[in-house]
PDB file of N, CA and C in Angstrom:
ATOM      1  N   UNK A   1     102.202-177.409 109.932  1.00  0.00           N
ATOM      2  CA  UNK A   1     101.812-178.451 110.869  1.00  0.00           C
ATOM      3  C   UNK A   1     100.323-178.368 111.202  1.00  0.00           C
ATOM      4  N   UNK A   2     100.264-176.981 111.329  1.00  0.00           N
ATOM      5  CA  UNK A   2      98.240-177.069 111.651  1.00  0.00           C
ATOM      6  C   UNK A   2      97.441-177.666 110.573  1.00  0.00           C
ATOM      7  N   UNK A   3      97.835-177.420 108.955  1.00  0.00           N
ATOM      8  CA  UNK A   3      96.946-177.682 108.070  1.00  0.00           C
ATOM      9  C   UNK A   3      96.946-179.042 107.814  1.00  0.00           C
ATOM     10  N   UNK A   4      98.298-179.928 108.445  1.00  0.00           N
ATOM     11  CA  UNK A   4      97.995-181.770 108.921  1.00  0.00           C
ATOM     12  C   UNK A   4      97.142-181.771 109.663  1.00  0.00           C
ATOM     13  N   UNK A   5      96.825-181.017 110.825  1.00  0.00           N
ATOM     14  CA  UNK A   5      96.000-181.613 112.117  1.00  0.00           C
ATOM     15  C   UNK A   5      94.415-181.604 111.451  1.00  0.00           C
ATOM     16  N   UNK A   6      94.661-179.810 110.770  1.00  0.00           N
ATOM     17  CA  UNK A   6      93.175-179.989 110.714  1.00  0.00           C
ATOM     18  C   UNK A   6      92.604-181.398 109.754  1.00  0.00           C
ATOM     19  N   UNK A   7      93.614-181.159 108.552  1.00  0.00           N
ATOM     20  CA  UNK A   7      93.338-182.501 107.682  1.00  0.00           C
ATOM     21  C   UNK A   7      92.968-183.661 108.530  1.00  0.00           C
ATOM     22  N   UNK A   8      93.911-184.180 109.495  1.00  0.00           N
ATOM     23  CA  UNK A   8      93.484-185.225 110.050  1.00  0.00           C
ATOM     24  C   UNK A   8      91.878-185.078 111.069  1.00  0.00           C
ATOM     25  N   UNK A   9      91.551-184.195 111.648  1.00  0.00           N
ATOM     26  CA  UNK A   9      90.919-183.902 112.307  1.00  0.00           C
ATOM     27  C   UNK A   9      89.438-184.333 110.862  1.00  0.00           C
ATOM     28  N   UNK A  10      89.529-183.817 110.115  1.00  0.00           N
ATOM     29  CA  UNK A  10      88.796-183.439 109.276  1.00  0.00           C
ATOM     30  C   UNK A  10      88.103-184.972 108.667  1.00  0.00           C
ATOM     31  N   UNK A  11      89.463-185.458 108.188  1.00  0.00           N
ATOM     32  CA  UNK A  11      89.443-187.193 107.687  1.00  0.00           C
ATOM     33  C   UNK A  11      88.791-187.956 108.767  1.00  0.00           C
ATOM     34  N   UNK A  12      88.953-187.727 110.446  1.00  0.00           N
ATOM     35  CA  UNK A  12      88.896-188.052 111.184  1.00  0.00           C
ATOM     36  C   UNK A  12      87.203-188.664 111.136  1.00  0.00           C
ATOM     37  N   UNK A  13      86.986-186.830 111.794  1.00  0.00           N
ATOM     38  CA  UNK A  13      85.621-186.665 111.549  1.00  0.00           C
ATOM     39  C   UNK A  13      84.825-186.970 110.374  1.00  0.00           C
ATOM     40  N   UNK A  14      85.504-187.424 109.288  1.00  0.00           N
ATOM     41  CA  UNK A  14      84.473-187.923 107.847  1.00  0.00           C
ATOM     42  C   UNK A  14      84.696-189.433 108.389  1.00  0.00           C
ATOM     43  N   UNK A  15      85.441-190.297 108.969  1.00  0.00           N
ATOM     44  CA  UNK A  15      85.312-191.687 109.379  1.00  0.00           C
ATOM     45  C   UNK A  15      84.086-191.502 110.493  1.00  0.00           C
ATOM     46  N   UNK A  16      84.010-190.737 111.365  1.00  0.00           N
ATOM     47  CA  UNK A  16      83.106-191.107 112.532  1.00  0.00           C
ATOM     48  C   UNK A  16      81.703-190.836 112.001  1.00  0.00           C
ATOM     49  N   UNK A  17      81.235-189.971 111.327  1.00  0.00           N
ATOM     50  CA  UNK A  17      80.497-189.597 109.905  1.00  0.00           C
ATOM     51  C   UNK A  17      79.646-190.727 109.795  1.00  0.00           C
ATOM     52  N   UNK A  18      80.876-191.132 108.872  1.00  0.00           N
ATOM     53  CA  UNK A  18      80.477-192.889 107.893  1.00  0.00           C
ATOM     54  C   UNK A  18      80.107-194.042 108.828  1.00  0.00           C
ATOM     55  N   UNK A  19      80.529-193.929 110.314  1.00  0.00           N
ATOM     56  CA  UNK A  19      80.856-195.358 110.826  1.00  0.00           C
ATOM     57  C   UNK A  19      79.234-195.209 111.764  1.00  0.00           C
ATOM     58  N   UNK A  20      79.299-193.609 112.086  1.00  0.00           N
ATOM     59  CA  UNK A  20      77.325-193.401 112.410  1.00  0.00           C
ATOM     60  C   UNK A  20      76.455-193.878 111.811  1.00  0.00           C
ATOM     61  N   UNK A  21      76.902-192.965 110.453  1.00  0.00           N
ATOM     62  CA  UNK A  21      75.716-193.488 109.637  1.00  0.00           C
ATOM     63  C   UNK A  21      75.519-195.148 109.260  1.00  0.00           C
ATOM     64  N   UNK A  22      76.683-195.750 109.268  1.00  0.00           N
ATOM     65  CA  UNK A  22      76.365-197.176 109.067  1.00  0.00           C
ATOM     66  C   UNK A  22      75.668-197.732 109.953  1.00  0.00           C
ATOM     67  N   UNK A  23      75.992-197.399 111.547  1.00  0.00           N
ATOM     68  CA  UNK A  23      75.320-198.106 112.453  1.00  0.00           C
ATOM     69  C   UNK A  23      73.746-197.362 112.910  1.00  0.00           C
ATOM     70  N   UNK A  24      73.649-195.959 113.084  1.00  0.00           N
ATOM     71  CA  UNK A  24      72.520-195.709 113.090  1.00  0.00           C
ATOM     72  C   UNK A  24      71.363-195.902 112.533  1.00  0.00           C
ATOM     73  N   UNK A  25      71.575-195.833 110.760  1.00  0.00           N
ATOM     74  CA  UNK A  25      70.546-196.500 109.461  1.00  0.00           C
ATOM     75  C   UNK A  25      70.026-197.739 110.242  1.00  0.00           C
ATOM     76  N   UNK A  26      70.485-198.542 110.358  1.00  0.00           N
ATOM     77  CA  UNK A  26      70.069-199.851 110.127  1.00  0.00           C
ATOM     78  C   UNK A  26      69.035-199.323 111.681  1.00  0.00           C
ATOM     79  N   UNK A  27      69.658-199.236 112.757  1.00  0.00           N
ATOM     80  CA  UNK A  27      69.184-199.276 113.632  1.00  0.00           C
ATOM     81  C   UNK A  27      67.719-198.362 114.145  1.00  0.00           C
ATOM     82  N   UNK A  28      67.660-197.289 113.613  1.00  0.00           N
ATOM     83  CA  UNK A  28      66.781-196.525 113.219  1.00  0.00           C
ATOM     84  C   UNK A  28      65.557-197.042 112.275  1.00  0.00           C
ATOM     85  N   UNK A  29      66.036-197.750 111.936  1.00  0.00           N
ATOM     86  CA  UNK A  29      65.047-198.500 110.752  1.00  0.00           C
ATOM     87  C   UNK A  29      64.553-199.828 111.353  1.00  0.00           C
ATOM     88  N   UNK A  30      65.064-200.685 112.379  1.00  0.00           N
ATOM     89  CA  UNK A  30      64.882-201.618 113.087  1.00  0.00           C
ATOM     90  C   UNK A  30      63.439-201.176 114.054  1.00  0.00           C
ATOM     91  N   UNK A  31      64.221-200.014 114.615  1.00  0.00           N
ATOM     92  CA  UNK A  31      63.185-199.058 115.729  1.00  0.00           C
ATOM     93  C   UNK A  31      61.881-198.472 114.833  1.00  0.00           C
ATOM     94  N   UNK A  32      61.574-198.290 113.510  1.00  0.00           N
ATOM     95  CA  UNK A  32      60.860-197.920 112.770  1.00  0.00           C
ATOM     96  C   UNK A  32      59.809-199.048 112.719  1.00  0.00           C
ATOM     97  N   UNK A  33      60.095-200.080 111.938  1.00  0.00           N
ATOM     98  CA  UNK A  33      59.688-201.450 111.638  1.00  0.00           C
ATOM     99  C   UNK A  33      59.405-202.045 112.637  1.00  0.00           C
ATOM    100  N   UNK A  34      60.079-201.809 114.055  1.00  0.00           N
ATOM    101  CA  UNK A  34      59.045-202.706 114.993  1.00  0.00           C
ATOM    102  C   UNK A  34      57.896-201.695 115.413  1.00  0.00           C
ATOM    103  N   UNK A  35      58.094-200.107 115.307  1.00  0.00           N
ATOM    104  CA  UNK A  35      56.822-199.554 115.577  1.00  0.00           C
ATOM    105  C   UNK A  35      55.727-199.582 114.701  1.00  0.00           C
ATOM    106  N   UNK A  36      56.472-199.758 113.487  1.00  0.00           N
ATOM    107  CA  UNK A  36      55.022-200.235 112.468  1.00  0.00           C
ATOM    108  C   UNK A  36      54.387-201.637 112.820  1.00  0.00           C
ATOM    109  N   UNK A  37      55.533-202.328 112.938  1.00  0.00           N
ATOM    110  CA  UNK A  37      54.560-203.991 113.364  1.00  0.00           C
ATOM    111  C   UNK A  37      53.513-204.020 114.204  1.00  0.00           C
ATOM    112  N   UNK A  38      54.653-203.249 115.456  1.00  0.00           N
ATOM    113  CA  UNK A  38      53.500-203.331 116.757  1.00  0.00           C
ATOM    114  C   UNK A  38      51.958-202.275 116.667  1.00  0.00           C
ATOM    115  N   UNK A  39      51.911-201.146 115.916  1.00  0.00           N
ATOM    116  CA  UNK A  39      50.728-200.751 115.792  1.00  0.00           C
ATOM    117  C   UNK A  39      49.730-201.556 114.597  1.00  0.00           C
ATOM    118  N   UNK A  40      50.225-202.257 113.475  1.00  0.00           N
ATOM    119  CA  UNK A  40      49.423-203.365 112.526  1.00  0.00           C
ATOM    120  C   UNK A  40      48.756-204.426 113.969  1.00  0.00           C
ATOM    121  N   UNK A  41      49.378-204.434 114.770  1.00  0.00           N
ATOM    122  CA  UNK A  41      49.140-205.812 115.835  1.00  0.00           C
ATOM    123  C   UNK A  41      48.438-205.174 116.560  1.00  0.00           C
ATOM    124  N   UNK A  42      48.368-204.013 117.005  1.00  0.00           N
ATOM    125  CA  UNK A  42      46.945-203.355 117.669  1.00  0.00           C
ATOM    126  C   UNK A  42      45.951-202.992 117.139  1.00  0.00           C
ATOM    127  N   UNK A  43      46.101-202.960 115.137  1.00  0.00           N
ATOM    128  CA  UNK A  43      44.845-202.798 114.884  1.00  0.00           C
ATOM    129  C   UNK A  43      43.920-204.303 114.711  1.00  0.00           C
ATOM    130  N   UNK A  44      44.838-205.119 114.563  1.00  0.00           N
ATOM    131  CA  UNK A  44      44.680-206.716 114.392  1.00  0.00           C
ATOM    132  C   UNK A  44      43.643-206.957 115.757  1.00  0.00           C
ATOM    133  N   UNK A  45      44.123-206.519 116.807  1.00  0.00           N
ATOM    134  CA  UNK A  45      43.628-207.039 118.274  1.00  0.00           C
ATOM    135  C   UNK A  45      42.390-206.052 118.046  1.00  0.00           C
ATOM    136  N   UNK A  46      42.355-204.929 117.754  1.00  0.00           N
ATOM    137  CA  UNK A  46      40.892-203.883 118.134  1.00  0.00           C
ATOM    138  C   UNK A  46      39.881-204.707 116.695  1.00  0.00           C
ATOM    139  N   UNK A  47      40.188-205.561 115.727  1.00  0.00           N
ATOM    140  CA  UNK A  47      39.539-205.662 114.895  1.00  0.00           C
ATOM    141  C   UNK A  47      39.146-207.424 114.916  1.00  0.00           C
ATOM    142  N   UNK A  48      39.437-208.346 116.212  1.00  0.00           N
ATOM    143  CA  UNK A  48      39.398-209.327 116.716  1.00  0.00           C
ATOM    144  C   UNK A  48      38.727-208.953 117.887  1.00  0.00           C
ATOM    145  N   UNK A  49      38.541-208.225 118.998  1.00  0.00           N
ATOM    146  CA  UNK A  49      37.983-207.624 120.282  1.00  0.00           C
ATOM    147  C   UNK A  49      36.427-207.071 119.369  1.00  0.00           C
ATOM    148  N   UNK A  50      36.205-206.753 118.489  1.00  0.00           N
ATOM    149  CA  UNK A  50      35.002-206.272 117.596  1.00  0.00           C
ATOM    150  C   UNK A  50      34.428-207.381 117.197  1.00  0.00           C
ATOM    151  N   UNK A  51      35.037-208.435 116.096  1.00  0.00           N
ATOM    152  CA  UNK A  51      34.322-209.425 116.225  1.00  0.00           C
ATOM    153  C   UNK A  51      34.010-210.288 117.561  1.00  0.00           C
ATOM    154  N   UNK A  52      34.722-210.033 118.178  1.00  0.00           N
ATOM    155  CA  UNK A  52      33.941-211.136 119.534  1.00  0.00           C
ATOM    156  C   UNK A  52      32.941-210.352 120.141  1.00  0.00           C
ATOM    157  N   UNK A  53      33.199-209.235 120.457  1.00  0.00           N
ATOM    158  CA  UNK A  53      31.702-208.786 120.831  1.00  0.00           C
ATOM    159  C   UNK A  53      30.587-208.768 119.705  1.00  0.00           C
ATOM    160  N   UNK A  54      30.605-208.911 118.728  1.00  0.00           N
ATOM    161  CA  UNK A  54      29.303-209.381 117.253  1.00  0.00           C
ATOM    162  C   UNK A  54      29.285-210.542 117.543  1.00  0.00           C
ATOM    163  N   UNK A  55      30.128-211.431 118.023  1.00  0.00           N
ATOM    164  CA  UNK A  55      29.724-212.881 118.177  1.00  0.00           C
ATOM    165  C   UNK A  55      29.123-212.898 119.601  1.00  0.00           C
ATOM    166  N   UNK A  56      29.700-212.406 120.698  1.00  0.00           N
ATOM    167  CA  UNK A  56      28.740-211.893 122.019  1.00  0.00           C
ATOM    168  C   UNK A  56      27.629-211.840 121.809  1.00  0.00           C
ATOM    169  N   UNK A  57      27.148-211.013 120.871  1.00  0.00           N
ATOM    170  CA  UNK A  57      26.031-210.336 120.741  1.00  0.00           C
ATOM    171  C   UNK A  57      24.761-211.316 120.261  1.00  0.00           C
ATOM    172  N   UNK A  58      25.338-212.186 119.038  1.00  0.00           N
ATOM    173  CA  UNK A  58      24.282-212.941 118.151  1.00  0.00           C
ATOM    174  C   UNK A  58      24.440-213.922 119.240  1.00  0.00           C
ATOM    175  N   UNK A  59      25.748-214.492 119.739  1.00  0.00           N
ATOM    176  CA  UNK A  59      25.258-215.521 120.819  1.00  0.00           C
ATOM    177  C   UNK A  59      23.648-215.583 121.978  1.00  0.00           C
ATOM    178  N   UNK A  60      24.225-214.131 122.706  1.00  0.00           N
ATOM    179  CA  UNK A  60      23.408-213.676 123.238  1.00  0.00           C
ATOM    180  C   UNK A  60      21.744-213.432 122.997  1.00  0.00           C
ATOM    181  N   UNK A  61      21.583-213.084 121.603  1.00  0.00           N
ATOM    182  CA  UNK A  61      20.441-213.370 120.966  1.00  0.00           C
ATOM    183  C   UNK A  61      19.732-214.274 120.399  1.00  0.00           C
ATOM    184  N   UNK A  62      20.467-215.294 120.159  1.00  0.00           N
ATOM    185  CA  UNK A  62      20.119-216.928 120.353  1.00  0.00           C
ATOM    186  C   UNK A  62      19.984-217.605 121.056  1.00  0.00           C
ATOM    187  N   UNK A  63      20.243-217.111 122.339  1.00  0.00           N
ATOM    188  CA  UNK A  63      20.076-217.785 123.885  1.00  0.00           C
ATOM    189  C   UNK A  63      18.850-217.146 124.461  1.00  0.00           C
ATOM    190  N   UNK A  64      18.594-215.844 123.607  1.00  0.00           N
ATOM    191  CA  UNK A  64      17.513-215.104 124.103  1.00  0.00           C
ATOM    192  C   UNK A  64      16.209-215.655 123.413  1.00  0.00           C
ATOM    193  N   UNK A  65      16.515-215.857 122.570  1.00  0.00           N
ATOM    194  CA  UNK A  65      15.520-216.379 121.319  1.00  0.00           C
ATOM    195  C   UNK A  65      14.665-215.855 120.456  1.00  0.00           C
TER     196      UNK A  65
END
């Protein structure tokens, strides 16, 4: 009778296993991909905040003359 339980115990635990890994992957990878997006989008903004101050600047020096 024990070497059913453990079996089941065992089968058990290889379903909860499989049913993690199905849902964690994806989700882990969701949480990955938006941290890559969101740091591409902060280098986007620090490399838009740079050109406006070069455009600040030549503005500024054309007003200066």
């Amino acid at each position: 009778m024990k070497e059913l339980d453990l079996h089941n115990l065992l089968a058990f635990l290889s379903a909860v296993q499989i049913v993690a890994t199905l849902v964690l992957v994806p989700v882990i990878k969701f949480i990955l991909d938006t941290k890559v997006q969101i740091e591409k989008e902060k280098v986007l903004i620090e490399l838009i905040l740079k050109d406006l101050e070069e455009i600040k600047k030549k503005l500024k020096e054309l007003e200066d003359g």
